[in-house]
N, C-alpha and C. Protein backbone atom coordinates (compact mmCIF):
# COMPACT_ATOMS: atom_id res chain seq x y z
N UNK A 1 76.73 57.27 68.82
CA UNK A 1 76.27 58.34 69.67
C UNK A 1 77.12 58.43 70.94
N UNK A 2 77.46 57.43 71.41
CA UNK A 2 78.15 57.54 72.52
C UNK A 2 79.48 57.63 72.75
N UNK A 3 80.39 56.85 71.55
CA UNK A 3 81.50 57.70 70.33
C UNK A 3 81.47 59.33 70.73
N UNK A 4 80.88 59.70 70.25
CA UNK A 4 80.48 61.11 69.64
C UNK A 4 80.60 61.70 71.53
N UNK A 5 79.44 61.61 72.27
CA UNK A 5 79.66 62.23 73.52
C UNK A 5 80.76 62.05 73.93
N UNK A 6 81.69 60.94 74.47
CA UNK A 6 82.88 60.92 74.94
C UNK A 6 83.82 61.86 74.20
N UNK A 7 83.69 62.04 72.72
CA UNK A 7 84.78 62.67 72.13
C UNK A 7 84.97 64.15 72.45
N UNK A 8 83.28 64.48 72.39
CA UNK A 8 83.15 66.01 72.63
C UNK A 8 83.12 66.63 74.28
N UNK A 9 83.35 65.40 75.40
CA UNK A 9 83.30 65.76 76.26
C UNK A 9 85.23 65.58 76.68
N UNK A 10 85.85 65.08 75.61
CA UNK A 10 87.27 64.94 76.49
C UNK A 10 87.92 66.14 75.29
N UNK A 11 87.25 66.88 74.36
CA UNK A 11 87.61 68.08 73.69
C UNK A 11 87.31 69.06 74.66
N UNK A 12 86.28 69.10 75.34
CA UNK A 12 85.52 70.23 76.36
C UNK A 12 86.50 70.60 77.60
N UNK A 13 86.81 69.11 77.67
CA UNK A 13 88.08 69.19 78.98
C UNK A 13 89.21 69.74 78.55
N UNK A 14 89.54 69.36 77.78
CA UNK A 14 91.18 69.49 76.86
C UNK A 14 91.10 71.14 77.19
N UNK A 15 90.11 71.85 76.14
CA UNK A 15 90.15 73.05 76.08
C UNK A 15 90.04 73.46 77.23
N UNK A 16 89.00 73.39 78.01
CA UNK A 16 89.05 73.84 79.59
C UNK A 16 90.13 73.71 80.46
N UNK A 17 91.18 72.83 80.16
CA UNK A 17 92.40 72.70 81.06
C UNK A 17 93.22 73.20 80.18
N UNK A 18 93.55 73.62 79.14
CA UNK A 18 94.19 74.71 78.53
C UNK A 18 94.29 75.91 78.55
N UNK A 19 92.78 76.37 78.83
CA UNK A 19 92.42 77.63 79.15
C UNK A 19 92.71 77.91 80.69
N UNK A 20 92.77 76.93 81.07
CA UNK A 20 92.96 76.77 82.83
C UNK A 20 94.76 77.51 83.14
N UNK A 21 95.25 76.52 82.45
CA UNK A 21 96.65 76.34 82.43
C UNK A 21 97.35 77.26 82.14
N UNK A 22 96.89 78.29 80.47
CA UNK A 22 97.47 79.41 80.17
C UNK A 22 97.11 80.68 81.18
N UNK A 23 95.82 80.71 81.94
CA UNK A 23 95.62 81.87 82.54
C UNK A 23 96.46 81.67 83.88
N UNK A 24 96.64 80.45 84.45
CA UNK A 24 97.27 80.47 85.89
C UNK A 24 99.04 80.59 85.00
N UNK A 25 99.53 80.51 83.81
CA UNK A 25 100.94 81.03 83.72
C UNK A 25 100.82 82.14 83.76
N UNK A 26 99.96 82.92 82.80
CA UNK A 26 99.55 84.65 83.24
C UNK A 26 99.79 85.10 84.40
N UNK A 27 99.35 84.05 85.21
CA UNK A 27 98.98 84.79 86.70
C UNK A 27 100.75 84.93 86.95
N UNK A 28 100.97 83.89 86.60
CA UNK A 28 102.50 83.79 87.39
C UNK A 28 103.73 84.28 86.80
N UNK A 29 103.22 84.39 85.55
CA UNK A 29 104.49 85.37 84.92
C UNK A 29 104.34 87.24 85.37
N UNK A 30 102.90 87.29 85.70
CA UNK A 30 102.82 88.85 86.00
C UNK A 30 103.36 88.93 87.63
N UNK A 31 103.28 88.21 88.07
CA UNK A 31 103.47 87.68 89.77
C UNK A 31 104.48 87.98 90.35
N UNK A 32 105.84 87.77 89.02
CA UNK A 32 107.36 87.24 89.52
C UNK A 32 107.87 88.77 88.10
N UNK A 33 107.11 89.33 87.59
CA UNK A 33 107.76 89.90 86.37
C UNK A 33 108.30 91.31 88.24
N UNK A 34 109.47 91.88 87.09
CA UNK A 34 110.36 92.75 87.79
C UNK A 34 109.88 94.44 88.90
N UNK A 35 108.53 94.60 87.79
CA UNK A 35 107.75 96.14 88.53
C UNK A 35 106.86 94.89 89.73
N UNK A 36 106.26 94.20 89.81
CA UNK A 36 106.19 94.08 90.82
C UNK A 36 106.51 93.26 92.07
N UNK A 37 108.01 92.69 91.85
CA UNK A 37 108.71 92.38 92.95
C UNK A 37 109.30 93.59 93.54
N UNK A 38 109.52 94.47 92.59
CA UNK A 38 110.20 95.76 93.64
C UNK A 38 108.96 96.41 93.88
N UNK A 39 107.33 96.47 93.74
CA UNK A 39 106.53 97.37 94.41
C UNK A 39 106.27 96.37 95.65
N UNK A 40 106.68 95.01 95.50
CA UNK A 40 106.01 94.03 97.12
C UNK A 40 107.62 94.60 98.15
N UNK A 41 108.66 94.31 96.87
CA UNK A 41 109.76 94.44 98.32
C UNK A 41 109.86 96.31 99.12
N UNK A 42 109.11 97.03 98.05
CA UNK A 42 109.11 98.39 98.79
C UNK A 42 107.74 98.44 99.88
N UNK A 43 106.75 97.49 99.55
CA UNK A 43 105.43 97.56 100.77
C UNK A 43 106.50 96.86 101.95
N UNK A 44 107.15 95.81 101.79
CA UNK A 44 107.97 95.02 103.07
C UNK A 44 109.02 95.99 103.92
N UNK A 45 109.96 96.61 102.57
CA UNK A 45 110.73 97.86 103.39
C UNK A 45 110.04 98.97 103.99
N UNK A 46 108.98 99.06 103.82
CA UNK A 46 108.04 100.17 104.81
C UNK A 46 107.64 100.14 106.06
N UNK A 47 106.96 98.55 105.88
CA UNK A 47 106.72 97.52 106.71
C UNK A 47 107.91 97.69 108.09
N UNK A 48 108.96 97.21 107.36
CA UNK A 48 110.11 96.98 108.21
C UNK A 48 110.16 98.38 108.88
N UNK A 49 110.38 99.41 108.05
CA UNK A 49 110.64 101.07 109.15
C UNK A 49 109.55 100.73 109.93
N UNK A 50 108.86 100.75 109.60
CA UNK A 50 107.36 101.18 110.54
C UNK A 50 107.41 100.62 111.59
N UNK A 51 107.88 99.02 111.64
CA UNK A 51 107.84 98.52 113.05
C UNK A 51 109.27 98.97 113.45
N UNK A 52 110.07 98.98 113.45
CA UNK A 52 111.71 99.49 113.82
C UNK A 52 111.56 100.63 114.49
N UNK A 53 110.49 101.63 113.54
CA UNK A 53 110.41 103.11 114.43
C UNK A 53 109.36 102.76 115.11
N UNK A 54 108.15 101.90 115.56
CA UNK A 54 107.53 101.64 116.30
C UNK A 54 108.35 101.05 117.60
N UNK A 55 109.22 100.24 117.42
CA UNK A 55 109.95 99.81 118.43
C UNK A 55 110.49 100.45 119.28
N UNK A 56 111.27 101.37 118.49
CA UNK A 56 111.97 102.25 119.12
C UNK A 56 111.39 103.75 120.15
N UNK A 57 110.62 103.73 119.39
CA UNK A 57 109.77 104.71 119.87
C UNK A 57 109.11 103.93 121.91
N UNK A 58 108.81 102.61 121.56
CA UNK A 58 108.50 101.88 122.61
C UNK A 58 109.46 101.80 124.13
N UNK A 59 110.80 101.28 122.98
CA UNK A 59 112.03 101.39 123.88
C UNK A 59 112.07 102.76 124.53
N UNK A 60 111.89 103.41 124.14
CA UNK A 60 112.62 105.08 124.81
C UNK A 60 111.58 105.81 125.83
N UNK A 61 110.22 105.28 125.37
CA UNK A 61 108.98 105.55 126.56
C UNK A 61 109.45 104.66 127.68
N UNK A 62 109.98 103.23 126.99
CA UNK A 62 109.88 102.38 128.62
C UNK A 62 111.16 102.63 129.27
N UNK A 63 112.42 103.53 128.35
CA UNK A 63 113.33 103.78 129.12
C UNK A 63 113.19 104.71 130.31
N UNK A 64 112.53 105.90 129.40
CA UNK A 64 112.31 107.20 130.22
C UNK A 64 111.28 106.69 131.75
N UNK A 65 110.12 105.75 131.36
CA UNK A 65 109.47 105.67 132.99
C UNK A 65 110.21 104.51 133.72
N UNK A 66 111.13 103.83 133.46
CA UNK A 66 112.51 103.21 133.82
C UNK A 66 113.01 103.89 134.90
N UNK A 67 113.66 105.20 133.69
CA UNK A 67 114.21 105.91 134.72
C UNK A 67 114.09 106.96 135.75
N UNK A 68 112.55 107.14 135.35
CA UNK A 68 111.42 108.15 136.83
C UNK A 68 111.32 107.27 137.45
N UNK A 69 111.26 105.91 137.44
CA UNK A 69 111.04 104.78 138.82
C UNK A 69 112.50 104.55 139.56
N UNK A 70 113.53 104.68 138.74
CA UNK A 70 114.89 104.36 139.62
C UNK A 70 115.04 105.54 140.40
N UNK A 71 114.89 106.84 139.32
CA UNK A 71 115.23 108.38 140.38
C UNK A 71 114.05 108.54 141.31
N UNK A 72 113.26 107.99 141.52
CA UNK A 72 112.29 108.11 142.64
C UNK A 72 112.42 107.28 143.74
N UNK A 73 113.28 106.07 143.26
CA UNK A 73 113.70 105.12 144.44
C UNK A 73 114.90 105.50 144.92
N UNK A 74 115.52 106.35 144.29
CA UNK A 74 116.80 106.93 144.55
C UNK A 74 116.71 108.37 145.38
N UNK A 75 115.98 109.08 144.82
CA UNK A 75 115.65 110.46 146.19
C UNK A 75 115.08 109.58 147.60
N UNK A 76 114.28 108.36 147.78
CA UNK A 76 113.52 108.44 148.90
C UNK A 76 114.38 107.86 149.86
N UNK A 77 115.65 106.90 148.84
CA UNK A 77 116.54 106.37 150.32
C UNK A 77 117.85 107.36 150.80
N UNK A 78 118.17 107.85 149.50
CA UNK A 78 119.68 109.14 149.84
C UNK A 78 119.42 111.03 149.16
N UNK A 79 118.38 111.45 149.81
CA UNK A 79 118.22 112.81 149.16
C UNK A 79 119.30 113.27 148.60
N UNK A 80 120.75 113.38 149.21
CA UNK A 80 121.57 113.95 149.14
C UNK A 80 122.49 113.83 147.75
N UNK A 81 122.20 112.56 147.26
CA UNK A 81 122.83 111.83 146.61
C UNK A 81 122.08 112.32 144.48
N UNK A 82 120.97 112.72 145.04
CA UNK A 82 120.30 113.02 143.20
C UNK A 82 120.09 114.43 143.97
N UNK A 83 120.57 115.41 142.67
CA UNK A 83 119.84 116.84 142.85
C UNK A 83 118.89 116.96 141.76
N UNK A 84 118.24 118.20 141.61
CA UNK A 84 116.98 118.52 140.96
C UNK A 84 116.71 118.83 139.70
N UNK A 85 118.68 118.99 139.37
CA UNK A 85 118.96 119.12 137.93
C UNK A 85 119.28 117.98 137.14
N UNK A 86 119.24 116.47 138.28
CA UNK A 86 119.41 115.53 137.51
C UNK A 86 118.63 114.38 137.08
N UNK A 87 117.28 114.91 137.22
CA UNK A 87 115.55 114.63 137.00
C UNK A 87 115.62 115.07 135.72
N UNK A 88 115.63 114.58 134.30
CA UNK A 88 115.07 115.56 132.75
C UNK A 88 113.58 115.46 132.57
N UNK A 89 113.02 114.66 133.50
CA UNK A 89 111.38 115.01 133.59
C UNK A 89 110.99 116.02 134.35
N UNK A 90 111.91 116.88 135.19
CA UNK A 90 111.71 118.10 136.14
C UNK A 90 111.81 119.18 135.21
């Protein structure tokens, strides 16, 4: 009897870590197969624009009030020196 349980409990395992084993290669052959490394590397290249044009977009706001803070420090010490056409926020 106790023959018998051990046998049917290290068959129970066997199969259970077989069944284990073939579904996690599944996992990993569908994981690495070719449609979807190029649908992850096209979510990453999106990724990438998105922050690049986020950046940029950042850069050019902090340029522009950059440069309303220099031309404002620049009319108050030499009027003479900036005219009114050389403000592009005017």
């Amino acid at each position: 009897m106790r023959r018998g349980f051990w046998v049917a409990l290290g068959l129970g395992a066997g199969a259970t870590g077989a069944v284990m084993a073939s579904r996690w290669t599944k996992k990993q052959a569908h994981r690495v197969a070719p449609q979807t490394l190029a649908r992850e590397a096209k979510s990453g290249l999106l990724d990438l624009s998105r922050l690049v044009s986020e950046s940029l977009q950042e850069g050019k706001q902090a340029m522009q009030a950059r440069e309303r803070e220099l031309r404002a420090e620049l009319k108050g010490h030499d009027p003479a020196n900036v005219s009114a056409s050389d403000d592009p926020a005017a």
